[in-house]
N, C-alpha and C. Protein backbone atom coordinates (compact mmCIF):
# COMPACT_ATOMS: atom_id res chain seq x y z
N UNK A 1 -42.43 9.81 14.76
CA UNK A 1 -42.21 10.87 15.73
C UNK A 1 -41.07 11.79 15.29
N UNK A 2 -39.91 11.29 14.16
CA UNK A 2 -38.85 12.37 14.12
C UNK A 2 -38.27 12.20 15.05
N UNK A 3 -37.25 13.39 14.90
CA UNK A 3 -36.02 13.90 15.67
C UNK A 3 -36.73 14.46 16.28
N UNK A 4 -37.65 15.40 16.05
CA UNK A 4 -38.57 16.65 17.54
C UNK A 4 -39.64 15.96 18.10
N UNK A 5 -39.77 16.41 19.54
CA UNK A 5 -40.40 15.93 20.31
C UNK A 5 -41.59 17.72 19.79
N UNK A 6 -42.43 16.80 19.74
CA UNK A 6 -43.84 18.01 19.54
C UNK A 6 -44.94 18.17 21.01
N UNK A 7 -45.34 19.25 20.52
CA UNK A 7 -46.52 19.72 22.19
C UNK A 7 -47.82 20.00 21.04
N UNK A 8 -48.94 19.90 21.87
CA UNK A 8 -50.30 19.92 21.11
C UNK A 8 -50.47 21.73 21.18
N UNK A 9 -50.83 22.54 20.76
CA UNK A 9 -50.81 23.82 20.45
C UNK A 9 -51.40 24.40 21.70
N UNK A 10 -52.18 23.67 22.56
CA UNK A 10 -53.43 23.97 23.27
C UNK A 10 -53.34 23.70 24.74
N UNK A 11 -51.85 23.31 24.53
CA UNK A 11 -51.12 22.93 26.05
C UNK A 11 -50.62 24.30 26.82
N UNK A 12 -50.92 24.23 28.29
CA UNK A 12 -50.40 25.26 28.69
C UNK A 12 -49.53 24.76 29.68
N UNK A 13 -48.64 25.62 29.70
CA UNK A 13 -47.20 25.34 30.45
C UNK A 13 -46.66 26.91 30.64
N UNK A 14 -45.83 26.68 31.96
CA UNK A 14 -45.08 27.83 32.46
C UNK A 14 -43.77 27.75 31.38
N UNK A 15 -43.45 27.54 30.89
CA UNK A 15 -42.16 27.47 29.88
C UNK A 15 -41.80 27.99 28.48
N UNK A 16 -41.01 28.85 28.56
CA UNK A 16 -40.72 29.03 27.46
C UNK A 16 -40.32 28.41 26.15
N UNK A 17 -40.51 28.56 24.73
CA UNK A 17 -39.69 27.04 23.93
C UNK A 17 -38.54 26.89 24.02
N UNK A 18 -37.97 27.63 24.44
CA UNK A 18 -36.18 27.24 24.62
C UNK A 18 -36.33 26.30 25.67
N UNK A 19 -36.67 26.76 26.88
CA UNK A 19 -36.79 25.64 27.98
C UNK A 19 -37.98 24.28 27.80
N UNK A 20 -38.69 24.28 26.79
CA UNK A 20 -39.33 23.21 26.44
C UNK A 20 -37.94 22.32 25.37
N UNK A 21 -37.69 22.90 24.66
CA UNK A 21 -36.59 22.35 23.86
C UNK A 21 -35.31 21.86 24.77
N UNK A 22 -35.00 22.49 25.58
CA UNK A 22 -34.18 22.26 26.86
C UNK A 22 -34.53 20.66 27.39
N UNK A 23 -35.51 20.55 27.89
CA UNK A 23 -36.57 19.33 28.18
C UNK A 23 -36.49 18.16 27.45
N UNK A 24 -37.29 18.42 26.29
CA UNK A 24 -37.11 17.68 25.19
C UNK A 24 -35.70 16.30 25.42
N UNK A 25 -34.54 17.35 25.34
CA UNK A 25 -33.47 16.89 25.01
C UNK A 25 -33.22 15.64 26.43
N UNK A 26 -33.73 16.10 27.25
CA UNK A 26 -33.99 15.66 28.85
C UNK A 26 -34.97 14.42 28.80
N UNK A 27 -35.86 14.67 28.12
CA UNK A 27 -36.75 13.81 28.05
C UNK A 27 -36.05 12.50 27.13
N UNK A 28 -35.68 12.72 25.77
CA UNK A 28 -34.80 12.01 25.02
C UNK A 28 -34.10 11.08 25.62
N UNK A 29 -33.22 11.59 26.56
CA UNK A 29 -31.90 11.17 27.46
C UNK A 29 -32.67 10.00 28.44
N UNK A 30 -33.26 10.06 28.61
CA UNK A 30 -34.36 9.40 29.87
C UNK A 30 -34.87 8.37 29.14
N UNK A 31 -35.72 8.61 27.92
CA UNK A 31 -36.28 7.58 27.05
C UNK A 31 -35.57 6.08 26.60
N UNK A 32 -35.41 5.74 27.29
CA UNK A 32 -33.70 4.60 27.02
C UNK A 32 -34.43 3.70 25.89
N UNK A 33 -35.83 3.61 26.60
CA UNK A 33 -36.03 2.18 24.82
C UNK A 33 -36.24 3.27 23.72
N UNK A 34 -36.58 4.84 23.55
CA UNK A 34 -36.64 5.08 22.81
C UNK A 34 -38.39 5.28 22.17
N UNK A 35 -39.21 4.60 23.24
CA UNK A 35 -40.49 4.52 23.38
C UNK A 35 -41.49 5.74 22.95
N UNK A 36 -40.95 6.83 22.98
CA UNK A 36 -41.95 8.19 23.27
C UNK A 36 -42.49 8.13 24.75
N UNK A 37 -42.18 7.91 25.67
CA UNK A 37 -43.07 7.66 27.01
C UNK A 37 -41.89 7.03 27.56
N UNK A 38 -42.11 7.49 29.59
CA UNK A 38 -40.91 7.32 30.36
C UNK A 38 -41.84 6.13 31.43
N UNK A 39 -40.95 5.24 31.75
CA UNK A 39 -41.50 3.94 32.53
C UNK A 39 -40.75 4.15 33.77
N UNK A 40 -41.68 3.66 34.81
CA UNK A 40 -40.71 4.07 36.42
C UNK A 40 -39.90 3.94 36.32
N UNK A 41 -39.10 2.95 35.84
CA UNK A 41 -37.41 2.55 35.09
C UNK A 41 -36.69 3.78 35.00
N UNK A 42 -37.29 4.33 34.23
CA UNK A 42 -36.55 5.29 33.58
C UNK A 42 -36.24 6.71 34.01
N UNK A 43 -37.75 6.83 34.55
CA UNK A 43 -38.01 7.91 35.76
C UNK A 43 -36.42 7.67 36.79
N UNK A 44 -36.67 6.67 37.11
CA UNK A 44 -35.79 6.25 38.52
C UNK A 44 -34.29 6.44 38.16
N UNK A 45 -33.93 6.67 36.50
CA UNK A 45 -32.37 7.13 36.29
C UNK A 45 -32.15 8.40 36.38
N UNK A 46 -32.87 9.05 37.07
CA UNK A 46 -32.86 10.42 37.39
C UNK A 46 -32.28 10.39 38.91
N UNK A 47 -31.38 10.87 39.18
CA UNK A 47 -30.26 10.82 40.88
C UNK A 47 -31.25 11.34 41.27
N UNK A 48 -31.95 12.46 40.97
CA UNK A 48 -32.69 13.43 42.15
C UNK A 48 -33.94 12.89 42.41
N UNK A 49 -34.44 11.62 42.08
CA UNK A 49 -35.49 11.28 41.95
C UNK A 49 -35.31 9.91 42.98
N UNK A 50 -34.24 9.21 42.71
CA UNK A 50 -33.33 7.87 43.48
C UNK A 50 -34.07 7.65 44.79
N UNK A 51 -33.71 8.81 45.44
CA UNK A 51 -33.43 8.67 46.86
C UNK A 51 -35.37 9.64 47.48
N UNK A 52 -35.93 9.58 46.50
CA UNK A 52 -37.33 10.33 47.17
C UNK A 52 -38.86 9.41 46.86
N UNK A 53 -39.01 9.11 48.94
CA UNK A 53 -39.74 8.23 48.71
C UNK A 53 -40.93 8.03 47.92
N UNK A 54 -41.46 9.35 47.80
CA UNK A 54 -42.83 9.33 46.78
C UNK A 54 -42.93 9.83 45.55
N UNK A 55 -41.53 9.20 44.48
CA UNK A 55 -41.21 9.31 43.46
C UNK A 55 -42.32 8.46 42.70
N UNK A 56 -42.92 7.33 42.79
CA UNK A 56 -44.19 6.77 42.32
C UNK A 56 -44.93 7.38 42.20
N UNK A 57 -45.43 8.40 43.35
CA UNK A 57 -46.56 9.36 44.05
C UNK A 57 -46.65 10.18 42.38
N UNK A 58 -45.17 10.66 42.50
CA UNK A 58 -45.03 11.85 41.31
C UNK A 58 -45.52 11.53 39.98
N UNK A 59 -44.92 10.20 39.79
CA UNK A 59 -45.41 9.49 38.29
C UNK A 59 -46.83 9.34 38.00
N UNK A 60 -47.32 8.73 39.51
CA UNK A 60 -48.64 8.16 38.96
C UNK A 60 -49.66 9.83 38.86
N UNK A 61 -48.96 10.77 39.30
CA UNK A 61 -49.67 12.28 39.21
C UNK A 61 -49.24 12.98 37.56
N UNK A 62 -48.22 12.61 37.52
CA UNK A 62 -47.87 13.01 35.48
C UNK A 62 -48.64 12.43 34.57
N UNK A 63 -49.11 10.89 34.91
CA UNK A 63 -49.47 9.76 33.85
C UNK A 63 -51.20 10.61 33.82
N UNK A 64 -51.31 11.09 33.78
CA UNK A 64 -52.41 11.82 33.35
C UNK A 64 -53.68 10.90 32.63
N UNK A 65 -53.15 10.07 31.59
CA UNK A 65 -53.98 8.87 31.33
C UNK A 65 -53.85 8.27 32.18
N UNK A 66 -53.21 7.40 33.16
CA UNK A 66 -52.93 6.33 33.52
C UNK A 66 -52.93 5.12 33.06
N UNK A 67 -51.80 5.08 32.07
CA UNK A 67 -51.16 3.88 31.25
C UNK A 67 -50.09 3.35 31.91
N UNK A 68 -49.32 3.84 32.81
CA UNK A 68 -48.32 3.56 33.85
C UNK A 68 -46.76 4.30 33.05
N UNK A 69 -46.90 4.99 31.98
CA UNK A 69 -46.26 5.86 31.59
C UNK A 69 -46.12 7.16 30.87
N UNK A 70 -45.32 8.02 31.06
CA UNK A 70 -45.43 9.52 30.70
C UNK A 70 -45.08 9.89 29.63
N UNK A 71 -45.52 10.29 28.77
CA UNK A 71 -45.67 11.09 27.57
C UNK A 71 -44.99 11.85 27.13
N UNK A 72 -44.68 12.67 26.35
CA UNK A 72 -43.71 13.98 26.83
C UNK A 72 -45.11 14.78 26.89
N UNK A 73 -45.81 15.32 26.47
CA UNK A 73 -47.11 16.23 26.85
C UNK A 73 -46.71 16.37 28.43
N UNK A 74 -47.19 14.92 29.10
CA UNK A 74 -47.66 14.94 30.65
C UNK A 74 -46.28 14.91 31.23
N UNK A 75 -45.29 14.84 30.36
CA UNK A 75 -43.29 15.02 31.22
C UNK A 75 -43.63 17.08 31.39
N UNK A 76 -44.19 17.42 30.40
CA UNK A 76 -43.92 18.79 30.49
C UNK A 76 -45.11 19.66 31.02
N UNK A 77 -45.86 19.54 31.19
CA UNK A 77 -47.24 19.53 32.03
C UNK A 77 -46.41 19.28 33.55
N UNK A 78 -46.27 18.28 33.82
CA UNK A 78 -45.63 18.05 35.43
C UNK A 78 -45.02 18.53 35.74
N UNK A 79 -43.91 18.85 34.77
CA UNK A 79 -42.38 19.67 35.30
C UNK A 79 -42.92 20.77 35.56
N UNK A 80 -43.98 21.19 34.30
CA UNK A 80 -44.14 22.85 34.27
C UNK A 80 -44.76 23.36 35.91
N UNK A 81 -45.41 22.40 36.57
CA UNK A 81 -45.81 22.54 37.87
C UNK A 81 -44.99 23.12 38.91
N UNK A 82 -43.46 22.43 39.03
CA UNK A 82 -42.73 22.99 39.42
C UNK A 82 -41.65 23.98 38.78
N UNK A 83 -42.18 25.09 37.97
CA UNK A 83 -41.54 26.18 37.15
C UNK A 83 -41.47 27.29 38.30
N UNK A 84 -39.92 28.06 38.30
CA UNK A 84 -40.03 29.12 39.29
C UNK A 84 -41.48 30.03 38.84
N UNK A 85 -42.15 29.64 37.64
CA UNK A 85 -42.93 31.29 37.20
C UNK A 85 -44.31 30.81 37.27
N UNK A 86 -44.61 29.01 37.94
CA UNK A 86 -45.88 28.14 38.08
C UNK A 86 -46.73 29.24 39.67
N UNK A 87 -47.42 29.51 39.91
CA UNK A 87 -48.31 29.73 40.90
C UNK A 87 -48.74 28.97 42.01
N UNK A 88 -48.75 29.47 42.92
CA UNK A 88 -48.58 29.06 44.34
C UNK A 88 -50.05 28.02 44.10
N UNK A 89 -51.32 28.09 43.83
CA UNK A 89 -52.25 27.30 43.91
C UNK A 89 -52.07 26.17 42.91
N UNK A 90 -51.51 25.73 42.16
CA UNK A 90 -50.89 24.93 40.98
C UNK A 90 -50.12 24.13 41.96
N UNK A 91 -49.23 24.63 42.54
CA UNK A 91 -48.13 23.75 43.50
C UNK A 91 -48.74 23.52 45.04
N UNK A 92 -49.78 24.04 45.43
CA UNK A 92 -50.47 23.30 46.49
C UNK A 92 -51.41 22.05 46.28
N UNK A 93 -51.84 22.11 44.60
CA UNK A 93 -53.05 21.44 44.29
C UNK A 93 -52.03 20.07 44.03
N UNK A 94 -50.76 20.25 43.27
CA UNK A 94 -50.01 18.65 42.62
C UNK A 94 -49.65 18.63 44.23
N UNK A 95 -49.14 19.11 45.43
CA UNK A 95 -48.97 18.72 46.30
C UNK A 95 -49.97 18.10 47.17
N UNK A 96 -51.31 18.19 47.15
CA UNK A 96 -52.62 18.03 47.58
C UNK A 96 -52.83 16.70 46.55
N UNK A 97 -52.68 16.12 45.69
CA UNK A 97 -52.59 15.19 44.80
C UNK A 97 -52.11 14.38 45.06
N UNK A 98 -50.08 14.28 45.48
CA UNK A 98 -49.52 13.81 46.42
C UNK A 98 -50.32 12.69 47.41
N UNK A 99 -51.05 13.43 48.02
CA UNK A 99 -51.60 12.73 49.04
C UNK A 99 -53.32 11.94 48.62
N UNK A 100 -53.80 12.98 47.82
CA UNK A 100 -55.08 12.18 47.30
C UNK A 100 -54.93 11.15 46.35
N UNK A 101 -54.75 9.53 46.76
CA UNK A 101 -54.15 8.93 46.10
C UNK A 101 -55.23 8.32 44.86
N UNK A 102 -56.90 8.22 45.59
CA UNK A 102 -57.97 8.18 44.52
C UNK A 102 -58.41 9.35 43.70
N UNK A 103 -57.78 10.09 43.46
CA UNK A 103 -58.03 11.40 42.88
C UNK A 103 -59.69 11.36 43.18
N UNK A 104 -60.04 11.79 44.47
CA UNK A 104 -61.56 11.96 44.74
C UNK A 104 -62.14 13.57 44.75
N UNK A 105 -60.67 14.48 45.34
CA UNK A 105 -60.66 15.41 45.74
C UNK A 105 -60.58 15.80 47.33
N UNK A 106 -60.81 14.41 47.98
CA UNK A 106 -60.62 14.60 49.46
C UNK A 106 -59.11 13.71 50.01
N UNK A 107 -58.38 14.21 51.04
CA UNK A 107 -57.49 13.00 51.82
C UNK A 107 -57.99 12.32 52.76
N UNK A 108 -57.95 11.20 52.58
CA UNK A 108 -58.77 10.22 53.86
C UNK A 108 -57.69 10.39 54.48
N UNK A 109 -58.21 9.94 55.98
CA UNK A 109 -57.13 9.07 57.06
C UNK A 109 -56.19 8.08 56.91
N UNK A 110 -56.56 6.86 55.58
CA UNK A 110 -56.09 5.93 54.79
C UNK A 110 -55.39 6.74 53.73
N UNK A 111 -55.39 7.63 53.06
CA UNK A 111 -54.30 8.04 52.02
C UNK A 111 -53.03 8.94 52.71
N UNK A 112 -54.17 9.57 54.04
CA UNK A 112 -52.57 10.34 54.49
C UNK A 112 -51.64 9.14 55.43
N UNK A 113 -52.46 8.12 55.93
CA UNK A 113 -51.34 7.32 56.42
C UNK A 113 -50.65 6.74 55.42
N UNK A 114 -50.98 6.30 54.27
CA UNK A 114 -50.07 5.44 53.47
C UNK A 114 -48.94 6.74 52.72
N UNK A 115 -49.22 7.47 52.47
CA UNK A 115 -48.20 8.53 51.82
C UNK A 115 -47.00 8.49 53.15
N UNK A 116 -47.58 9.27 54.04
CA UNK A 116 -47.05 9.42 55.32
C UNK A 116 -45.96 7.94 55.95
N UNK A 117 -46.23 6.81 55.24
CA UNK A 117 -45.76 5.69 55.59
C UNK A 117 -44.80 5.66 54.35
N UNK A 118 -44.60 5.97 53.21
CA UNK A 118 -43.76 6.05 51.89
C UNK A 118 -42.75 6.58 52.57
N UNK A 119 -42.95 8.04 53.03
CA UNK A 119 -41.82 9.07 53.38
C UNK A 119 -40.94 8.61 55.02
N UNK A 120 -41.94 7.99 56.18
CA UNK A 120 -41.24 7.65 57.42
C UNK A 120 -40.84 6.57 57.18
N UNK A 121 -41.19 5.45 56.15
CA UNK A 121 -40.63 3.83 56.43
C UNK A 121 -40.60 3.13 58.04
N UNK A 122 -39.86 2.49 58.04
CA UNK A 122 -40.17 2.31 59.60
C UNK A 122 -39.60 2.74 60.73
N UNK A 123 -39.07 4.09 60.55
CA UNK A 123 -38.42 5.02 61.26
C UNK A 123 -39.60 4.66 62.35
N UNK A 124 -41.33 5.00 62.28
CA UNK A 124 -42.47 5.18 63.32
C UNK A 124 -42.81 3.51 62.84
N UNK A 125 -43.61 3.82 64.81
CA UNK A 125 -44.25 2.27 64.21
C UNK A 125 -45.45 2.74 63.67
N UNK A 126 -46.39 1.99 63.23
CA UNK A 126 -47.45 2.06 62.73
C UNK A 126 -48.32 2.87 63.67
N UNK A 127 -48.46 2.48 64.81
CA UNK A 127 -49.54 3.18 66.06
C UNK A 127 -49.18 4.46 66.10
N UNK A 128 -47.86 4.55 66.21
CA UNK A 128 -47.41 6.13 66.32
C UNK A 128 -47.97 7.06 64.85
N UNK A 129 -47.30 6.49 64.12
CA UNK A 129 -47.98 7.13 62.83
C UNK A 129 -49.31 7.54 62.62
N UNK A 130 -50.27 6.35 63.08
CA UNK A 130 -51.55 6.79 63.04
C UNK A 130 -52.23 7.43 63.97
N UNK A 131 -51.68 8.07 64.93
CA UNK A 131 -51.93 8.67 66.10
C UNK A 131 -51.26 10.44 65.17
N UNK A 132 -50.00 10.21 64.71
CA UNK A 132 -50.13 11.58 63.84
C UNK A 132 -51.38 12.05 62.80
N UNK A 133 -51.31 10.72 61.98
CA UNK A 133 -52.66 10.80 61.09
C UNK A 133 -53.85 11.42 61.95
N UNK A 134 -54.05 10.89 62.50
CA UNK A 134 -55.05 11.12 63.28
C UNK A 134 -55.55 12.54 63.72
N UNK A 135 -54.55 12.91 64.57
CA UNK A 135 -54.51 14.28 65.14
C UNK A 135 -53.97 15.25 63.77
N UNK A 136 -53.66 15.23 63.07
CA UNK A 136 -53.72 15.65 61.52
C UNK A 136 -54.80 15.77 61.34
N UNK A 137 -55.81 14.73 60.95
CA UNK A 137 -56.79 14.95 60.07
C UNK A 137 -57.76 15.58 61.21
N UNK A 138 -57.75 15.90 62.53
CA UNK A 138 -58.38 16.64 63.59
C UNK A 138 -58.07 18.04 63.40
N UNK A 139 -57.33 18.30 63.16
CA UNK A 139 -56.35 19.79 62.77
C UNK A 139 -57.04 20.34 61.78
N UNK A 140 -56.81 19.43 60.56
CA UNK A 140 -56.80 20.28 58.92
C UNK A 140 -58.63 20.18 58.97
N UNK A 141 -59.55 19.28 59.55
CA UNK A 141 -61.14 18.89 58.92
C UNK A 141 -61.91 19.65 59.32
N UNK A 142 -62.06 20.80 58.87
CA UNK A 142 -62.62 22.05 59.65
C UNK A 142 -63.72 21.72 59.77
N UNK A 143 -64.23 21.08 58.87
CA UNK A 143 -66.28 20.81 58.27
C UNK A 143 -66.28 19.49 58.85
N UNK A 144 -65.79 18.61 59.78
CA UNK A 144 -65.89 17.63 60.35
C UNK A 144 -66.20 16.62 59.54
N UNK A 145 -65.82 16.31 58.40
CA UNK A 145 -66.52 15.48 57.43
C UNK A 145 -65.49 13.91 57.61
N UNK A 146 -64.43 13.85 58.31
CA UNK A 146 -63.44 12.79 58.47
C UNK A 146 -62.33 13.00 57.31
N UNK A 147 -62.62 13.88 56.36
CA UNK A 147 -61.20 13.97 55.35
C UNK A 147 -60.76 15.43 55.24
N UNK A 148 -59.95 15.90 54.20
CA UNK A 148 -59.29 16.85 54.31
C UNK A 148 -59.77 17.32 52.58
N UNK A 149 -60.45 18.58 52.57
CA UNK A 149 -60.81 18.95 50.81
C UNK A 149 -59.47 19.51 50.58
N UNK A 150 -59.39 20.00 49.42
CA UNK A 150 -58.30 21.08 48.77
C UNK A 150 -58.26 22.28 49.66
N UNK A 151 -59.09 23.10 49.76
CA UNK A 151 -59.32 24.49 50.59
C UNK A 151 -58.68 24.38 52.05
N UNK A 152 -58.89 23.52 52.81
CA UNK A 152 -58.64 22.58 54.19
C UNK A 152 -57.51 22.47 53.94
N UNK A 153 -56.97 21.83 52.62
CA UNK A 153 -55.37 21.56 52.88
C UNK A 153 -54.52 22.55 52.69
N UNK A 154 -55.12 23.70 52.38
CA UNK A 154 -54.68 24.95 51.34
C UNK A 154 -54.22 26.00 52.69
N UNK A 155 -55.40 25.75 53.51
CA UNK A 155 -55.21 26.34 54.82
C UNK A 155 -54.31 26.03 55.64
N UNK A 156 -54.28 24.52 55.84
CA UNK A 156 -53.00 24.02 56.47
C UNK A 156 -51.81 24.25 56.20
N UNK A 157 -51.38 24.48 55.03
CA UNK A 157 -50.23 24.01 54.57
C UNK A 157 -50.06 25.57 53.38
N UNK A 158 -50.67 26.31 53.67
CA UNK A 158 -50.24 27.59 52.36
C UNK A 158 -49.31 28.60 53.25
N UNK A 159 -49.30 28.58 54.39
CA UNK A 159 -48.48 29.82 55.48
C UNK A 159 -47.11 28.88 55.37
N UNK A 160 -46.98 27.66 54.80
CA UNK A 160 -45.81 27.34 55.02
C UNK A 160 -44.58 27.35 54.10
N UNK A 161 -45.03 28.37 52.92
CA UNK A 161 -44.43 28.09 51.70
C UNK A 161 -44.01 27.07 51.27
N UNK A 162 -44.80 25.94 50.98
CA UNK A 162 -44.46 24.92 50.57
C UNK A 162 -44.09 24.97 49.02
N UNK A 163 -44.84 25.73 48.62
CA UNK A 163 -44.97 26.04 46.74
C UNK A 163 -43.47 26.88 46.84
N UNK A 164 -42.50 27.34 47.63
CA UNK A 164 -41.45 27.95 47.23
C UNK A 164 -40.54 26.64 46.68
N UNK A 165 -40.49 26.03 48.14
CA UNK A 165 -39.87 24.38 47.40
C UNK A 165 -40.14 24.07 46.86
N UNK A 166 -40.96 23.90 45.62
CA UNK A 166 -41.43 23.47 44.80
C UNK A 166 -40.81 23.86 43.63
N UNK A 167 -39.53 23.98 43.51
CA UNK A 167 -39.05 24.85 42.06
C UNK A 167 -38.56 23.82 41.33
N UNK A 168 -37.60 23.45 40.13
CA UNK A 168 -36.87 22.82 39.95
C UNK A 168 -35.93 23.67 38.69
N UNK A 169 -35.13 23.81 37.86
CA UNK A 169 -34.30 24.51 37.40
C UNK A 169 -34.31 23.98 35.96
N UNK A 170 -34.55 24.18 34.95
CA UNK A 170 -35.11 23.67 33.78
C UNK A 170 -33.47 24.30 32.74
């Protein structure tokens, strides 16, 4: 592998190479065995990452293979998601991902309660929670189908600028 961390030519990313090289060095720092690839471990020596409950959520959405670790390809692919210069449908769709935990393309009632249960812990009890779920997935299921598509969630949740939060500072 060398001293440089390499990208496949054919990768697209919001980033410039300075800020990929920026990364890199980020990625390096993180790599503690030195592996080429970041393990929840390692993920988790990140402070800003510590304290956020669906920091798994995030990983298992980078691991792109699903080997249970990240690459630098899929470290910079993910990040690039949250790039101030990434597009609002890019950052609704990894946020819509978030919650689709079988990557089916739909949110069940069962994926938004368990996400929804990552982030409240047992702040709610369970009944309460699923009584939000519930009246949630009554809200967003326009086509009555019992889940929530991309478009459905796009509707729900696009007036709220969610994709502004979505930045991170590279």
């Amino acid at each position: 592998m060398g001293n440089e961390l390499t990208l496949p030519a054919d990768m697209v990313t919001h980033f410039e190479p300075e800020e990929i090289k920026r990364l890199g060095k980020r990625f390096k720092k993180l790599d503690l065995d030195h592996s080429g690839s970041l393990s929840v471990e390692e993920f988790m020596s990140l402070p800003e990452l510590q304290q956020n409950p669906l920091v798994q959520r995030v990983i298992e959405i980078f691991d792109q293979d699903g080997n249970g670790e990240v690459d630098f390809k899929e470290f910079i692919e993910g990040v690039s998601q949250f790039s101030v210069k990434g597009d609002k449908e890019s950052k609704l769709r990894f946020a819509f991902q978030i919650y689709d935990i079988d990557r089916d393309g739909f949110i069940t009632n069962s994926e938004l309660f368990q996400v929804l249960k990552m982030m409240v812990g047992n702040n709610l009890k369970d009944t309460q929670l699923q009584q939000i779920v519930d009246k949630t997935i009554l809200y967003a299921d326009k086509d009555q189908d019992g889940k929530i598509s991309f478009s459905e969630f796009s509707e729900m949740v696009g007036n709220l600028d969610v994709h502004k939060k979505m930045v991170v500072d590279v």
